[in-house]
Protein backbone atom coordinates (compact mmCIF):
# COMPACT_ATOMS: atom_id res chain seq x y z
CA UNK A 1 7.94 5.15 1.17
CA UNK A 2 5.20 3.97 -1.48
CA UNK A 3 2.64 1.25 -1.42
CA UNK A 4 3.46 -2.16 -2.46
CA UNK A 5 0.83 -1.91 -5.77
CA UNK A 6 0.86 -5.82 -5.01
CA UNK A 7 -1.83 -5.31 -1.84
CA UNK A 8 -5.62 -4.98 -3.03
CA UNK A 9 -7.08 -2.54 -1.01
CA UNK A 10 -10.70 -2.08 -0.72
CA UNK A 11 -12.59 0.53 1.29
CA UNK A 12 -16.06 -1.34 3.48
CA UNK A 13 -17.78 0.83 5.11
CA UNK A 14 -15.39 3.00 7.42
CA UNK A 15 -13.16 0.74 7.44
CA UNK A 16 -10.23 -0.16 4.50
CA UNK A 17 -9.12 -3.61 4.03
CA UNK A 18 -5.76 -4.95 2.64
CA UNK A 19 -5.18 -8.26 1.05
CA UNK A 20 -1.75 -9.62 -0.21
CA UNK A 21 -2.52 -12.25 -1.97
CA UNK A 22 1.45 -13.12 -1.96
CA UNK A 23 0.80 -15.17 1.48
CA UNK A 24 -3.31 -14.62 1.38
CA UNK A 25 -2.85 -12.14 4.81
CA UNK A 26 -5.73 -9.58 5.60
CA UNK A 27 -5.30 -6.43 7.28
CA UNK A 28 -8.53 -4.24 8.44
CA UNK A 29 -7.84 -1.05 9.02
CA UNK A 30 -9.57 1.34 11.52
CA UNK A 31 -10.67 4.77 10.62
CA UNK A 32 -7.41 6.45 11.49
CA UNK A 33 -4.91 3.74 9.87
CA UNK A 34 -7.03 4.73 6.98
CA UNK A 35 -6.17 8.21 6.46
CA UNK A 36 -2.88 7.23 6.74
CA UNK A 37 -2.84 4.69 3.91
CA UNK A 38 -4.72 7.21 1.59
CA UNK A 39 -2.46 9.62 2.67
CA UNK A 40 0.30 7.53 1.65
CA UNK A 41 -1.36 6.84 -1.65
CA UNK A 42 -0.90 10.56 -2.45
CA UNK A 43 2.49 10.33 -1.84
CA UNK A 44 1.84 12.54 1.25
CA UNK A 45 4.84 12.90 3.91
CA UNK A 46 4.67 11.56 7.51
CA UNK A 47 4.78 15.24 8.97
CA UNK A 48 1.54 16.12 6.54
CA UNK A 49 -0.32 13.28 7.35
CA UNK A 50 0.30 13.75 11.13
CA UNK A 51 -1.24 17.43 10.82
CA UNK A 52 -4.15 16.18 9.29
CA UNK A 53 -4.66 13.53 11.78
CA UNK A 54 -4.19 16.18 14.91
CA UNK A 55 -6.46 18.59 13.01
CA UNK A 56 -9.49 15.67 12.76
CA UNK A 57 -8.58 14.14 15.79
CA UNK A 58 -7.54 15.20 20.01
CA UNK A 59 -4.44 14.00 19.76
CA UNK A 60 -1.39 16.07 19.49
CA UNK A 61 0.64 16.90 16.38
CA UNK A 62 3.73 15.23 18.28
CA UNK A 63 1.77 12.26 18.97
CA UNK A 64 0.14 11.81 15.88
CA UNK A 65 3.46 11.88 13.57
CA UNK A 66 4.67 8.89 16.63
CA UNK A 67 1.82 6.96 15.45
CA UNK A 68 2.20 7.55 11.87
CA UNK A 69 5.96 6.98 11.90
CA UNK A 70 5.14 3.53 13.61
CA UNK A 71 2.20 2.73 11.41
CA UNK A 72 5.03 3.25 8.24
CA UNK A 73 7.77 1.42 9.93
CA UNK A 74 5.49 -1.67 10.71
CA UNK A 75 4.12 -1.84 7.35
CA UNK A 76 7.42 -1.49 5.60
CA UNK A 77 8.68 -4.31 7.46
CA UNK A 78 5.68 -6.64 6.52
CA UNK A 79 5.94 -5.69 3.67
CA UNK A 80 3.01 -3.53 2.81
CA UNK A 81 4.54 -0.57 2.18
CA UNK A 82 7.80 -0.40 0.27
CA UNK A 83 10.94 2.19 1.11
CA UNK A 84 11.19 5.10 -1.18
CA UNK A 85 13.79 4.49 -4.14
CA UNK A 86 16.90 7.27 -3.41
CA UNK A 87 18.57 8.59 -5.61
CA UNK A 88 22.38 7.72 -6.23
């Protein structure tokens, strides 16, 4: 998956915000939901951005790629994040 370059993101305080400004919809996102999205933005996989999490975090490695597999999923389907192109 990749971001949609269409979303303005904008880091306030320790928080990051995303704007579409396709339908004008704001999205704040908490500390963790942030390392994912920079994550992302480094083309980082799910199972690397998990570790990271469960190393900064007490949460397990299992749990943390769950959350970060859910955080993709939602975002892809709003939108926010786009699906990877494959290759044919």
């Amino acid at each position: 998956m990749r971001r949609n370059l269409k979303i303005i993101t904008k880091a306030v305080d320790d928080k990051i915000m995303l704007l579409d400004p396709g339908n004008g919809e704001m999205r704040i996102l908490n500390e963790v939901a942030g390392i994912i999205w920079k994550m992302l933005g480094e083309k980082k996989s799910a199972e690397k951005i998990a570790s990271k999490i469960s190393e900064s975090y007490t949460v397990s490695r299992k749990k943390a790629l769950i959350e970060v597999k859910l955080f993709i999923d939602r975002y892809i389907k709003d939108g926010v994040l786009l699906p990877s192109k494959r290759l044919q």
